[in-house]
PDB file of N, CA and C in Angstrom:
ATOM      1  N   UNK A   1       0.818  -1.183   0.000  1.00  0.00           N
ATOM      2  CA  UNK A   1       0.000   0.000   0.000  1.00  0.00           C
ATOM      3  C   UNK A   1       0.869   1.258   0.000  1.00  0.00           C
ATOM      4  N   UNK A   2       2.081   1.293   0.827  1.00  0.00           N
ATOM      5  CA  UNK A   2       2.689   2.666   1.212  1.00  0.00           C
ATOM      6  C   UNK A   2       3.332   2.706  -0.635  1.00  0.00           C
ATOM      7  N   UNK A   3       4.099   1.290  -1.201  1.00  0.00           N
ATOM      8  CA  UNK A   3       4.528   1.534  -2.588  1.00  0.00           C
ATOM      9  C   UNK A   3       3.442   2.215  -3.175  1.00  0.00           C
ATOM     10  N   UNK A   4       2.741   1.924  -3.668  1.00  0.00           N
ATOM     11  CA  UNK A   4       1.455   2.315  -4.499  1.00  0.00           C
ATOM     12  C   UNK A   4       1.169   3.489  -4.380  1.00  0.00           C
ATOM     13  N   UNK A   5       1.271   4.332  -2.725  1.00  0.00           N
ATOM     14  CA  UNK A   5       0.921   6.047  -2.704  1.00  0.00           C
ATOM     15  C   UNK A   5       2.270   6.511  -3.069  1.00  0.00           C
ATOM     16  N   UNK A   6       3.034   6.038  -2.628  1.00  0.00           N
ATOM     17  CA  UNK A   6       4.604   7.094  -3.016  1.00  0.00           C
ATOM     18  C   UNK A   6       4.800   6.635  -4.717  1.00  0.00           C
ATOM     19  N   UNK A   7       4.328   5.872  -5.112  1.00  0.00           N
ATOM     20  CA  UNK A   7       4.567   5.956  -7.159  1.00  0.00           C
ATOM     21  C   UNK A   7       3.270   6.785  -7.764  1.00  0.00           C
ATOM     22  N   UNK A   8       2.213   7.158  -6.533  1.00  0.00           N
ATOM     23  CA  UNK A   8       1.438   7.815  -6.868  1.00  0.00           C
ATOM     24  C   UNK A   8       1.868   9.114  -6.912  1.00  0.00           C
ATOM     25  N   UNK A   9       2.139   9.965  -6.203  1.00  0.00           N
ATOM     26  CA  UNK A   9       2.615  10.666  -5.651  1.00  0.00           C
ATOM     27  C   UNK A   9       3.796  11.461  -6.373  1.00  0.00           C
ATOM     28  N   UNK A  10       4.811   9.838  -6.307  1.00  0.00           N
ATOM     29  CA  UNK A  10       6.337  10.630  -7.509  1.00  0.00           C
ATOM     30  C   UNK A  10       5.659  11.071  -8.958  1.00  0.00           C
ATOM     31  N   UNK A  11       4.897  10.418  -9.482  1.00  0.00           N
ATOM     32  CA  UNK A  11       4.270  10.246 -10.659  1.00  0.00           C
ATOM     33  C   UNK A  11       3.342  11.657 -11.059  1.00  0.00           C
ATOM     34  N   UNK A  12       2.968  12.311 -10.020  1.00  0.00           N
ATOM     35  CA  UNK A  12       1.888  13.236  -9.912  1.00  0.00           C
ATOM     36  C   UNK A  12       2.533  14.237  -9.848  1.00  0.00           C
ATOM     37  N   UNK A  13       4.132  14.157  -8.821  1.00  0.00           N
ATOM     38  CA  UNK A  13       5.483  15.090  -8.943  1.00  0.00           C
ATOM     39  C   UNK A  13       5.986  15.128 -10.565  1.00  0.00           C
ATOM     40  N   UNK A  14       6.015  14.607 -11.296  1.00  0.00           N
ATOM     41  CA  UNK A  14       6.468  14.405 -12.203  1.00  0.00           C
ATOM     42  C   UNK A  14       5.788  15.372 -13.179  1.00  0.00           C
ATOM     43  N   UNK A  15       4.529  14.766 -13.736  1.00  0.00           N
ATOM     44  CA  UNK A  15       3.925  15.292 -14.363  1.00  0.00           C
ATOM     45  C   UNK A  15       3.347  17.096 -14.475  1.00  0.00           C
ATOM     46  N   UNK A  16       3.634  17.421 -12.845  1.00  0.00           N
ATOM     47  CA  UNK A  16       3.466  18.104 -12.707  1.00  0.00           C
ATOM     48  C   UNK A  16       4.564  19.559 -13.475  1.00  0.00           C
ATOM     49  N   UNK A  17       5.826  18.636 -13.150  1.00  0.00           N
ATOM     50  CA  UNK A  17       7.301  19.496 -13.455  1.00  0.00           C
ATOM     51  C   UNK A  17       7.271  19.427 -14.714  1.00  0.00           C
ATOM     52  N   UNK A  18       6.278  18.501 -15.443  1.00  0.00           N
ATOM     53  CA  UNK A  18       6.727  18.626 -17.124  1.00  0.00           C
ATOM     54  C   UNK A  18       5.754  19.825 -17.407  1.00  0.00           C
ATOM     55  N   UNK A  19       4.288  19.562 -16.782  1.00  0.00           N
ATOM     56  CA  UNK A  19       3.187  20.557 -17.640  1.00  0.00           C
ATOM     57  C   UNK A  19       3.865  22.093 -17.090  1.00  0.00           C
ATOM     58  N   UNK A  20       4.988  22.120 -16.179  1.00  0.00           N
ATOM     59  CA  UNK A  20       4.854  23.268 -15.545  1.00  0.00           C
ATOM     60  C   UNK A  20       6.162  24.078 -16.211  1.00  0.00           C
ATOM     61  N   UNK A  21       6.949  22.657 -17.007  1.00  0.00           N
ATOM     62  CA  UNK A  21       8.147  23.525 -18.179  1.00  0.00           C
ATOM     63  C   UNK A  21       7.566  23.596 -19.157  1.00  0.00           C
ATOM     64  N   UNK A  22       6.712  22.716 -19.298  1.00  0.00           N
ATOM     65  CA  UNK A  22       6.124  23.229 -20.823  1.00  0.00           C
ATOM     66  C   UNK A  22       5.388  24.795 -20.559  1.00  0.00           C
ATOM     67  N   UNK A  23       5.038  24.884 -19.858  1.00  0.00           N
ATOM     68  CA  UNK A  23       4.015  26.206 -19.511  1.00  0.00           C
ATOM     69  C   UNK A  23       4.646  27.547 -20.257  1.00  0.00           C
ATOM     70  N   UNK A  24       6.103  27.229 -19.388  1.00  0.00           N
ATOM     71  CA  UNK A  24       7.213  28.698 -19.719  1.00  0.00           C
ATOM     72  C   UNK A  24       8.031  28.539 -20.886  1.00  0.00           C
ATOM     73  N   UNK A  25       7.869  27.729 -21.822  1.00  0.00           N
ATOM     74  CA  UNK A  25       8.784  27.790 -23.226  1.00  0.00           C
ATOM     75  C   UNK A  25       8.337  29.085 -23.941  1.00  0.00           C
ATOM     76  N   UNK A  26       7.261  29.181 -23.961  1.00  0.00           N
ATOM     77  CA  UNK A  26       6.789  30.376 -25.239  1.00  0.00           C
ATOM     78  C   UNK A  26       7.448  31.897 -25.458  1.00  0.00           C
ATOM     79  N   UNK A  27       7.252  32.563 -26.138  1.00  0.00           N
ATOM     80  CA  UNK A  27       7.122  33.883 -25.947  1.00  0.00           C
ATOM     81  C   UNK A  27       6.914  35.022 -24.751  1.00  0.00           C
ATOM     82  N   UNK A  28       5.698  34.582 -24.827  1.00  0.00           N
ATOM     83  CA  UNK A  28       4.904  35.497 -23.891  1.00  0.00           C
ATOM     84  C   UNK A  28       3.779  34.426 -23.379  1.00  0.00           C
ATOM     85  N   UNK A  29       3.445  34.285 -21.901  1.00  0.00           N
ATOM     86  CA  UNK A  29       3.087  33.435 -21.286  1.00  0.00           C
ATOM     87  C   UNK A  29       2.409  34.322 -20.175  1.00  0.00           C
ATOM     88  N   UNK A  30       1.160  33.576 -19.687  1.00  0.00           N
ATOM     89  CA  UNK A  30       0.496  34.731 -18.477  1.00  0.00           C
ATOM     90  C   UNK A  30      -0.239  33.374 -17.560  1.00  0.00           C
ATOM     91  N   UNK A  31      -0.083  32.974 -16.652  1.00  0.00           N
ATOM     92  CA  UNK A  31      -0.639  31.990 -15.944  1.00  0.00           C
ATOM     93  C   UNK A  31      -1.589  32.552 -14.989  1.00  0.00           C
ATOM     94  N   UNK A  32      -2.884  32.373 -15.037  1.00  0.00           N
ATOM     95  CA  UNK A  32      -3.739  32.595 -13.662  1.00  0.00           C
ATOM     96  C   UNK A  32      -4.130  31.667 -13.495  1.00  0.00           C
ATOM     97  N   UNK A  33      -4.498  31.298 -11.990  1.00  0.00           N
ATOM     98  CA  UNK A  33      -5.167  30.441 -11.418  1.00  0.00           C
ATOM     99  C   UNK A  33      -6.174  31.086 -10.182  1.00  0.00           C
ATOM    100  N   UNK A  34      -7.147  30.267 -10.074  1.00  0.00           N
ATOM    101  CA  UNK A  34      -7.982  30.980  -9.284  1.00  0.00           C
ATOM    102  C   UNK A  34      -9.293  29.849  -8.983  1.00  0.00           C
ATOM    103  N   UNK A  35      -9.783  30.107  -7.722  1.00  0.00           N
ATOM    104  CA  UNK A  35     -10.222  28.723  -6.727  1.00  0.00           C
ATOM    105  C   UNK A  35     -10.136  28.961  -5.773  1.00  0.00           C
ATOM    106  N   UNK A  36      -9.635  27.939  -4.865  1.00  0.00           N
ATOM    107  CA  UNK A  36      -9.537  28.226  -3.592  1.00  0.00           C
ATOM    108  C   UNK A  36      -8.332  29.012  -3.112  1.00  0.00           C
ATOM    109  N   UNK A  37      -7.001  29.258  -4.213  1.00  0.00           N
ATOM    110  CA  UNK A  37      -6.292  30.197  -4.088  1.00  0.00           C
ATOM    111  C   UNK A  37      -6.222  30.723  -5.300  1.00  0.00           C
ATOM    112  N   UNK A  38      -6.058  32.305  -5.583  1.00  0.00           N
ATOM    113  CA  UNK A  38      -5.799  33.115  -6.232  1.00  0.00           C
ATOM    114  C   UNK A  38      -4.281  33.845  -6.808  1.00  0.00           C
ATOM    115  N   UNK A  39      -4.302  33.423  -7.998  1.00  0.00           N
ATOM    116  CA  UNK A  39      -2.701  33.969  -8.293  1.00  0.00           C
ATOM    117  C   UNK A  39      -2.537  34.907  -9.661  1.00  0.00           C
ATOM    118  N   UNK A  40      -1.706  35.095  -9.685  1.00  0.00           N
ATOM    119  CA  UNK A  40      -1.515  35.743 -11.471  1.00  0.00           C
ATOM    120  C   UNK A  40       0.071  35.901 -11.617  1.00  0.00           C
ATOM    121  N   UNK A  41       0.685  35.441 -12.854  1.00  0.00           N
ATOM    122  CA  UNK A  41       2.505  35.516 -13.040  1.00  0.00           C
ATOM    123  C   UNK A  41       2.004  36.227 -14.900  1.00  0.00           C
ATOM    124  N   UNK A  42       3.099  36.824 -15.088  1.00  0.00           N
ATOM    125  CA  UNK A  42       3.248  36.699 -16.705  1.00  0.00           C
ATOM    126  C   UNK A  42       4.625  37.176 -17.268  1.00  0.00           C
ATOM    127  N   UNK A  43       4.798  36.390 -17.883  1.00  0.00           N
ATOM    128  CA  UNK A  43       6.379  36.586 -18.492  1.00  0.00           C
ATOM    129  C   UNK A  43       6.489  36.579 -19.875  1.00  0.00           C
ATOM    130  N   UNK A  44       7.968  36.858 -20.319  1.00  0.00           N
ATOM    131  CA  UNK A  44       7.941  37.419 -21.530  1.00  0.00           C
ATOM    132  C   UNK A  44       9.863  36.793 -22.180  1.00  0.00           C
ATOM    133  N   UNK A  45       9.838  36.622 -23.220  1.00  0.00           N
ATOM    134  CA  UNK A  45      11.104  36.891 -23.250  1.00  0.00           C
ATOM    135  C   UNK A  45      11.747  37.999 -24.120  1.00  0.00           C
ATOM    136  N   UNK A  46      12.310  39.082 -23.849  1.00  0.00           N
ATOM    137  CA  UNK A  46      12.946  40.219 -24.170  1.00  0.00           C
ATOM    138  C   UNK A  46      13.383  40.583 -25.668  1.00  0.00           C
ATOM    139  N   UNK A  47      12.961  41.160 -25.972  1.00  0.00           N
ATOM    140  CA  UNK A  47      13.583  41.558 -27.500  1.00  0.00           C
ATOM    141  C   UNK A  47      12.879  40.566 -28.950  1.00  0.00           C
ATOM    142  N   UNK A  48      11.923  40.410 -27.879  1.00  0.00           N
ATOM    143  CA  UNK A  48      10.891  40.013 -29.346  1.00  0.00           C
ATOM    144  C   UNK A  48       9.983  40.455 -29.555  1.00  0.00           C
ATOM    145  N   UNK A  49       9.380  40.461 -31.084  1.00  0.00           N
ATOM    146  CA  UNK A  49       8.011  41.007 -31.312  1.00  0.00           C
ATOM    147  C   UNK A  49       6.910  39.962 -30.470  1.00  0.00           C
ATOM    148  N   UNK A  50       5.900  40.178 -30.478  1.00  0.00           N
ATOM    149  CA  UNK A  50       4.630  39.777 -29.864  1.00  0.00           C
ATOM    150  C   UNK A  50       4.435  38.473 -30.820  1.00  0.00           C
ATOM    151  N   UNK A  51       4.269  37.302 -30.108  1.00  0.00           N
ATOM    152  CA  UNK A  51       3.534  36.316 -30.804  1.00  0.00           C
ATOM    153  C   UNK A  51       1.918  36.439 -31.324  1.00  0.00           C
ATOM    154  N   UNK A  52       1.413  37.684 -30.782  1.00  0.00           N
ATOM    155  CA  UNK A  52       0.195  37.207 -30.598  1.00  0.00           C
ATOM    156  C   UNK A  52      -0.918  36.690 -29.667  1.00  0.00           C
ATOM    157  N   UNK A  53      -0.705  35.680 -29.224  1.00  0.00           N
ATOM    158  CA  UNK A  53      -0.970  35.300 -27.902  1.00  0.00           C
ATOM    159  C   UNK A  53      -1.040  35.783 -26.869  1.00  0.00           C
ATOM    160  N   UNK A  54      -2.271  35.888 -26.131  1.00  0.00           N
ATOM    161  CA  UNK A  54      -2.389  36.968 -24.860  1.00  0.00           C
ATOM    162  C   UNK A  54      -2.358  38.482 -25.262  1.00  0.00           C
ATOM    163  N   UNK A  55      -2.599  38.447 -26.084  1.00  0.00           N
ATOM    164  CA  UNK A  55      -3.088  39.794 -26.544  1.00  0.00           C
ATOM    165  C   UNK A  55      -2.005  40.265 -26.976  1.00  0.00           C
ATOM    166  N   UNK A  56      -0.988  39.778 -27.292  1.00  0.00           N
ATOM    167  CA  UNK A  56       0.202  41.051 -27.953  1.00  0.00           C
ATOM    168  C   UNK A  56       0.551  40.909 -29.562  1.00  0.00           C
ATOM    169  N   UNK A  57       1.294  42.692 -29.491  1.00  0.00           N
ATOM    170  CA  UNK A  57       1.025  42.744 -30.680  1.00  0.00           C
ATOM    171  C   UNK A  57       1.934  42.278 -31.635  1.00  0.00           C
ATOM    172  N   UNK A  58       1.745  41.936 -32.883  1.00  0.00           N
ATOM    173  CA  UNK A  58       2.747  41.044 -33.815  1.00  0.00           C
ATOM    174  C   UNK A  58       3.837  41.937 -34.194  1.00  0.00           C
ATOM    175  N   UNK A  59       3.387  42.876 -34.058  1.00  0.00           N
ATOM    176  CA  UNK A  59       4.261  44.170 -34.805  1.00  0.00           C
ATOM    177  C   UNK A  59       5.328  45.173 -33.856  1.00  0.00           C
ATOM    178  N   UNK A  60       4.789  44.508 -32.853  1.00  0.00           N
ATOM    179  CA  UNK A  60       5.810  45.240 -31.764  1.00  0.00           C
ATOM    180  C   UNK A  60       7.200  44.164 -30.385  1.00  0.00           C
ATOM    181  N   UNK A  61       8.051  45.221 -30.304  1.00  0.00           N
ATOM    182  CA  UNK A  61       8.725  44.928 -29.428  1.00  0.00           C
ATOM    183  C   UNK A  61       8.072  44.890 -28.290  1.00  0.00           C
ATOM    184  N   UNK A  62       8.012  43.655 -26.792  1.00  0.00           N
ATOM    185  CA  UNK A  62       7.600  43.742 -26.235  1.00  0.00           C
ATOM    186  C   UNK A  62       8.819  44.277 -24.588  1.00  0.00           C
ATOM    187  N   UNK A  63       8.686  45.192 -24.388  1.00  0.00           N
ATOM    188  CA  UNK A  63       9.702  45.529 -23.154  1.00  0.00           C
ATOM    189  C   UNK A  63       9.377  45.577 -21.627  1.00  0.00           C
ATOM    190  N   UNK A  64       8.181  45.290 -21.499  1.00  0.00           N
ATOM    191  CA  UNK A  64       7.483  45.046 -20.119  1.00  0.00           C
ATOM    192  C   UNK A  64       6.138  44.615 -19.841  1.00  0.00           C
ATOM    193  N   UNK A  65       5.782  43.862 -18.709  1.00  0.00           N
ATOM    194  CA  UNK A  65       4.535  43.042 -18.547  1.00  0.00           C
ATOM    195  C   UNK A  65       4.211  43.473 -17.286  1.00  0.00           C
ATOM    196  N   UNK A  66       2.663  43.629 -17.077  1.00  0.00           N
ATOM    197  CA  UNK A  66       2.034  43.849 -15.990  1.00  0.00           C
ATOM    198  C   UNK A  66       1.121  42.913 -15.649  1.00  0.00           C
ATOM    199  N   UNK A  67       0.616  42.869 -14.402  1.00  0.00           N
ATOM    200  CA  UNK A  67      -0.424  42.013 -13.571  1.00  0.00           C
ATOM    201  C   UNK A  67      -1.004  42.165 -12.921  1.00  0.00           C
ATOM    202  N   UNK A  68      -2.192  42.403 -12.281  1.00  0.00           N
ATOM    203  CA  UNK A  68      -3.048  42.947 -11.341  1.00  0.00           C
ATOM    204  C   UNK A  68      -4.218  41.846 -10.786  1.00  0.00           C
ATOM    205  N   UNK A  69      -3.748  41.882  -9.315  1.00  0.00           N
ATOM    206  CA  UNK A  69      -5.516  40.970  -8.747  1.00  0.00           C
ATOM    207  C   UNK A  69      -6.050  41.831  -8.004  1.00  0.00           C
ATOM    208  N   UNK A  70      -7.281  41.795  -8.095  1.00  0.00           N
ATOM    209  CA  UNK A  70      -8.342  42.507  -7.413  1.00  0.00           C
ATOM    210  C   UNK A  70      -9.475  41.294  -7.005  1.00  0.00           C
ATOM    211  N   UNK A  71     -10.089  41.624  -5.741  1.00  0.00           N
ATOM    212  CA  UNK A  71     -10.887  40.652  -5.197  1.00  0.00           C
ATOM    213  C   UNK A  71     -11.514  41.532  -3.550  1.00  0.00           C
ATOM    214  N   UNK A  72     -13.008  42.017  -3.340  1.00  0.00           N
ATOM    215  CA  UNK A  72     -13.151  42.468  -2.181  1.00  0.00           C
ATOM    216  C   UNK A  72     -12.338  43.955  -1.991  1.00  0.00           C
ATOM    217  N   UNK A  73     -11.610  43.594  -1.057  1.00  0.00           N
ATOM    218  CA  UNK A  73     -11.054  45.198  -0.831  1.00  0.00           C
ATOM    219  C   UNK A  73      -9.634  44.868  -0.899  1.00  0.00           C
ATOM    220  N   UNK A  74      -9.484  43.951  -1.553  1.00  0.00           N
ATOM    221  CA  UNK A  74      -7.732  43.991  -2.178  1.00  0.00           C
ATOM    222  C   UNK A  74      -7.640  44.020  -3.377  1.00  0.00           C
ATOM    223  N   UNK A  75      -6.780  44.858  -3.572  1.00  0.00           N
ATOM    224  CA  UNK A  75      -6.236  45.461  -5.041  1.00  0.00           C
ATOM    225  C   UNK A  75      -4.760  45.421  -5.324  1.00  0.00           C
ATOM    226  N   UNK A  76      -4.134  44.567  -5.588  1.00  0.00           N
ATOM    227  CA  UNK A  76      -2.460  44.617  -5.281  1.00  0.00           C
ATOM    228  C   UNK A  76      -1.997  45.964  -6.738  1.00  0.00           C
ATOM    229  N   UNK A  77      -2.998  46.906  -7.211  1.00  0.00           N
ATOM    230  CA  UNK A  77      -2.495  47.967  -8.272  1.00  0.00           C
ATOM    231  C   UNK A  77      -1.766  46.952  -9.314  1.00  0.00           C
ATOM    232  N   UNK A  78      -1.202  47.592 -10.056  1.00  0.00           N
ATOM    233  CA  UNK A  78      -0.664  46.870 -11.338  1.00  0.00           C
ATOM    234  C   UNK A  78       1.290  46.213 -10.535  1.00  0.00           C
ATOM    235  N   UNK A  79       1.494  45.215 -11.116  1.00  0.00           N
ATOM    236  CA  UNK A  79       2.660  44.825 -10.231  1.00  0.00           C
ATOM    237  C   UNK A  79       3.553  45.006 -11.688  1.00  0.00           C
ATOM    238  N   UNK A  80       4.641  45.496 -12.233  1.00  0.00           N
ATOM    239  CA  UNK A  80       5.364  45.792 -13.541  1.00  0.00           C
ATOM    240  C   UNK A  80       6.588  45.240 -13.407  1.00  0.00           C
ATOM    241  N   UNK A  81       6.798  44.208 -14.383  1.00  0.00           N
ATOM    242  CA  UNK A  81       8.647  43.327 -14.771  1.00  0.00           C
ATOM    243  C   UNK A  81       9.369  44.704 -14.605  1.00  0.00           C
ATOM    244  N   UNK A  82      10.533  44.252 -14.546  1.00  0.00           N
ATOM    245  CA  UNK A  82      11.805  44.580 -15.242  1.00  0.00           C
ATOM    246  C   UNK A  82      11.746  45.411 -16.255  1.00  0.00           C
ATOM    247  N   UNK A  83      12.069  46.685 -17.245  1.00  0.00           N
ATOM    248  CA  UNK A  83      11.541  46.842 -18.526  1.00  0.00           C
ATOM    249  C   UNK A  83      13.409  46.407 -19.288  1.00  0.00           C
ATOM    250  N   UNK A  84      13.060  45.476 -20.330  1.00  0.00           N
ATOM    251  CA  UNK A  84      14.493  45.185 -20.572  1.00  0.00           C
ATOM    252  C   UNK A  84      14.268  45.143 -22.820  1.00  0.00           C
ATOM    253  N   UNK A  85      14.857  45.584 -23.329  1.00  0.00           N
ATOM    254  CA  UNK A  85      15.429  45.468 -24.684  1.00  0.00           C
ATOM    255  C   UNK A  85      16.077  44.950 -25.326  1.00  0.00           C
ATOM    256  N   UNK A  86      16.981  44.011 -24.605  1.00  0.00           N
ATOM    257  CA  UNK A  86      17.665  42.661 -25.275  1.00  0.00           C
ATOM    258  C   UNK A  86      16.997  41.347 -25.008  1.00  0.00           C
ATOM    259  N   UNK A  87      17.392  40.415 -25.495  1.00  0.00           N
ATOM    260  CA  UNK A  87      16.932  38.818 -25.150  1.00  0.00           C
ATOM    261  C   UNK A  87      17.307  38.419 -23.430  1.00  0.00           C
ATOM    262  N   UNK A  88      16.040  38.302 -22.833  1.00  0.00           N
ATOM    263  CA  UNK A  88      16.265  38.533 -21.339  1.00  0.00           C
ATOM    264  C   UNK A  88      14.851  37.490 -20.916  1.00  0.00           C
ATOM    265  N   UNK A  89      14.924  36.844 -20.466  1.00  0.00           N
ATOM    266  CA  UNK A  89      13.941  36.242 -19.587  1.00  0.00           C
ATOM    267  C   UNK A  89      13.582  37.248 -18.767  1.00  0.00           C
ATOM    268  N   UNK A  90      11.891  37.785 -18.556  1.00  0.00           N
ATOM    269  CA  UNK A  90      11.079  38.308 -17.356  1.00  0.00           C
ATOM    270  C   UNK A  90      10.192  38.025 -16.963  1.00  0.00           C
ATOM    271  N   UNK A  91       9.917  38.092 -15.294  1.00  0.00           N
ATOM    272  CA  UNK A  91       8.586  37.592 -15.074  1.00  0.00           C
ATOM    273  C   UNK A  91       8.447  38.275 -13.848  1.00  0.00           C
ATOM    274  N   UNK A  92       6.940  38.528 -14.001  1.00  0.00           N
ATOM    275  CA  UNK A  92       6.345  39.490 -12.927  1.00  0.00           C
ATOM    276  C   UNK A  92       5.010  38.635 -12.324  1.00  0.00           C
ATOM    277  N   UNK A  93       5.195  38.395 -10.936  1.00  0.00           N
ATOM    278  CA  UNK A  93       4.291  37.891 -10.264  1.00  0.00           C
ATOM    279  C   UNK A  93       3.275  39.213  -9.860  1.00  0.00           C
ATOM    280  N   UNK A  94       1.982  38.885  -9.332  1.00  0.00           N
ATOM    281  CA  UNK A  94       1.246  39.869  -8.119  1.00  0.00           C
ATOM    282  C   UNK A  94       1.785  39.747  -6.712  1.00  0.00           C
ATOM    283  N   UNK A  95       2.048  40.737  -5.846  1.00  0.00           N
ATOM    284  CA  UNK A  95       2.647  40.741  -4.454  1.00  0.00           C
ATOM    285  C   UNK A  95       1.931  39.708  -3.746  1.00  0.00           C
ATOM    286  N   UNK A  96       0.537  39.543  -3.956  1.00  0.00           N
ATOM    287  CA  UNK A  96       0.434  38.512  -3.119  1.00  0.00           C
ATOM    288  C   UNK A  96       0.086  37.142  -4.196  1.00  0.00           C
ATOM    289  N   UNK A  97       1.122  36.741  -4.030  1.00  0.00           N
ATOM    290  CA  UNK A  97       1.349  35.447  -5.123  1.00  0.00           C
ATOM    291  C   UNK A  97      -0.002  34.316  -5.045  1.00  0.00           C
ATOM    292  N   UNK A  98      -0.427  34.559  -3.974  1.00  0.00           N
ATOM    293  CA  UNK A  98      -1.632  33.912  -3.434  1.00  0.00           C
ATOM    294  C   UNK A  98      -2.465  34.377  -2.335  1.00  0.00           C
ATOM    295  N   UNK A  99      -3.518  34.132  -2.354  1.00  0.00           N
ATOM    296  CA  UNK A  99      -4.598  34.734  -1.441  1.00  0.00           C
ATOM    297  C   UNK A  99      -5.544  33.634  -0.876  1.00  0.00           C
ATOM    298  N   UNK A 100      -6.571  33.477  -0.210  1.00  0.00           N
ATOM    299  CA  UNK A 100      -7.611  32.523   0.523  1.00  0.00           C
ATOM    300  C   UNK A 100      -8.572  33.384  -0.637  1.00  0.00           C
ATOM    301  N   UNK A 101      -9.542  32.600  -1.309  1.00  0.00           N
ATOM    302  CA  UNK A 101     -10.819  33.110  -2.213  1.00  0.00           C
ATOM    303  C   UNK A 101     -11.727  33.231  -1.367  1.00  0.00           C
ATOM    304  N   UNK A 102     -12.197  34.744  -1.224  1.00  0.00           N
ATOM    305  CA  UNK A 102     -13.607  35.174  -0.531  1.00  0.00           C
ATOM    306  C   UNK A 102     -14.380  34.279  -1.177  1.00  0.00           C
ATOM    307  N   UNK A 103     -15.799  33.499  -1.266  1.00  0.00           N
ATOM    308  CA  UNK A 103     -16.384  33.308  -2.073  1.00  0.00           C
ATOM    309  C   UNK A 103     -17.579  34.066  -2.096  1.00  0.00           C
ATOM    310  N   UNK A 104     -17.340  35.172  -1.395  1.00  0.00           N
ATOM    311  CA  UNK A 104     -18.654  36.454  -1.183  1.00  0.00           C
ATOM    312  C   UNK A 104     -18.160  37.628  -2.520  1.00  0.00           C
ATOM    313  N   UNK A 105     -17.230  37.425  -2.924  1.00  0.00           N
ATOM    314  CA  UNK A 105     -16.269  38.578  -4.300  1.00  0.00           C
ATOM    315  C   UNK A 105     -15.881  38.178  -5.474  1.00  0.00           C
ATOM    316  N   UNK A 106     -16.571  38.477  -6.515  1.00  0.00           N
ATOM    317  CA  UNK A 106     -15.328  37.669  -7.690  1.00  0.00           C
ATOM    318  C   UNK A 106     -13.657  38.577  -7.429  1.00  0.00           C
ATOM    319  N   UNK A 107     -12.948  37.508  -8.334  1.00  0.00           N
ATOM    320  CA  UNK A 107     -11.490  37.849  -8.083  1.00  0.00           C
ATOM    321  C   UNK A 107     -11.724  37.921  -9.851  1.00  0.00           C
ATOM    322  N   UNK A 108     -10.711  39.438  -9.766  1.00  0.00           N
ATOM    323  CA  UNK A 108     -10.356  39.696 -11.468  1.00  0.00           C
ATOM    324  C   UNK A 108      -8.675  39.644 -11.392  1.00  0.00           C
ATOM    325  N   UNK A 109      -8.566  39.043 -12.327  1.00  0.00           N
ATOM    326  CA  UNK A 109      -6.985  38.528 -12.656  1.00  0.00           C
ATOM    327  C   UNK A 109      -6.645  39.417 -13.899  1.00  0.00           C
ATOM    328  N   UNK A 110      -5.621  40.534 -14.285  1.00  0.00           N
ATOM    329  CA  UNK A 110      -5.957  41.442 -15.041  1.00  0.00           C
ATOM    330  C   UNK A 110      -4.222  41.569 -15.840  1.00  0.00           C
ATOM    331  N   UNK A 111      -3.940  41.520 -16.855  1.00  0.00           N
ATOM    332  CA  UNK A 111      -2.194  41.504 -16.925  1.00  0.00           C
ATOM    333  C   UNK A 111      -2.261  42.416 -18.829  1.00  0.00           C
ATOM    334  N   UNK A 112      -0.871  42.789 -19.323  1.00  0.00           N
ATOM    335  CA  UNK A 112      -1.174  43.532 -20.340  1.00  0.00           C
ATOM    336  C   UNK A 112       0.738  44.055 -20.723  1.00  0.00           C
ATOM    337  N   UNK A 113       0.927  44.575 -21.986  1.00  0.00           N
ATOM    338  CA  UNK A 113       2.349  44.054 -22.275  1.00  0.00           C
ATOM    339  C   UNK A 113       2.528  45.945 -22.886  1.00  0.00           C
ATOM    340  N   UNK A 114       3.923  46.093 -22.725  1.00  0.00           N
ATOM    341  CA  UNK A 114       3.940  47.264 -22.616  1.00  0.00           C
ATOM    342  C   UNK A 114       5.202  47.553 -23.556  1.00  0.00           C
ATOM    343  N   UNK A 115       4.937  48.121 -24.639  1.00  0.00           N
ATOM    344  CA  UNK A 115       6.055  48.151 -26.094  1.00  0.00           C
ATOM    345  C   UNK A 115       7.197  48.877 -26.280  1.00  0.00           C
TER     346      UNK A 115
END
């Protein structure tokens, strides 16, 4: 029985670390989650035009990313990367990377790319 939960377990570790590199290969990438905890990240990599995806534009350089949660009477304002112009990995979380979900409030998860 104890084999069976720990190959459960490694297995669930596993899968997890693949869907979670595949997540960050792209371009431009914006992860929210939201439930019983609330989050928002979005990243970018530096000195490229916009894929498209997540709203950016094809035609532009992208040099900074924003993120914002709001929920009740928290507002963490806009949280802003790095602003960078060469080939640079960035990523900008919200200050509170996570929260407990009122379920008396919707939570707005809000992010946007800056040229």
């Amino acid at each position: 029985m104890k084999k069976s939960f720990f190959a459960i377990v490694l297995a669930s570790v596993l899968v997890f670390a693949f869907a979670a590199s595949a997540i960050g290969t792209g371009l431009q990438n914006v992860v929210m989650t939201s439930g019983a905890i609330n989050s928002i990240q979005a990243d970018f990599l530096g000195g490229n035009k916009g894929s498209g995806a997540y709203g950016t534009d094809k035609t532009r350089i992208i040099t900074q990313c924003y993120v914002r949660l709001q929920e009740g009477n928290v507002d963490t304002g806009r949280c802003y990367s790095s602003k960078v112009s060469t080939t640079y990995y960035n990523r900008v979380y919200s200050p509170k990377k996570s929260k407990v979900n009122d379920p008396f409030h919707t939570c707005y998860l809000n992010y946007g790319w800056i040229y």
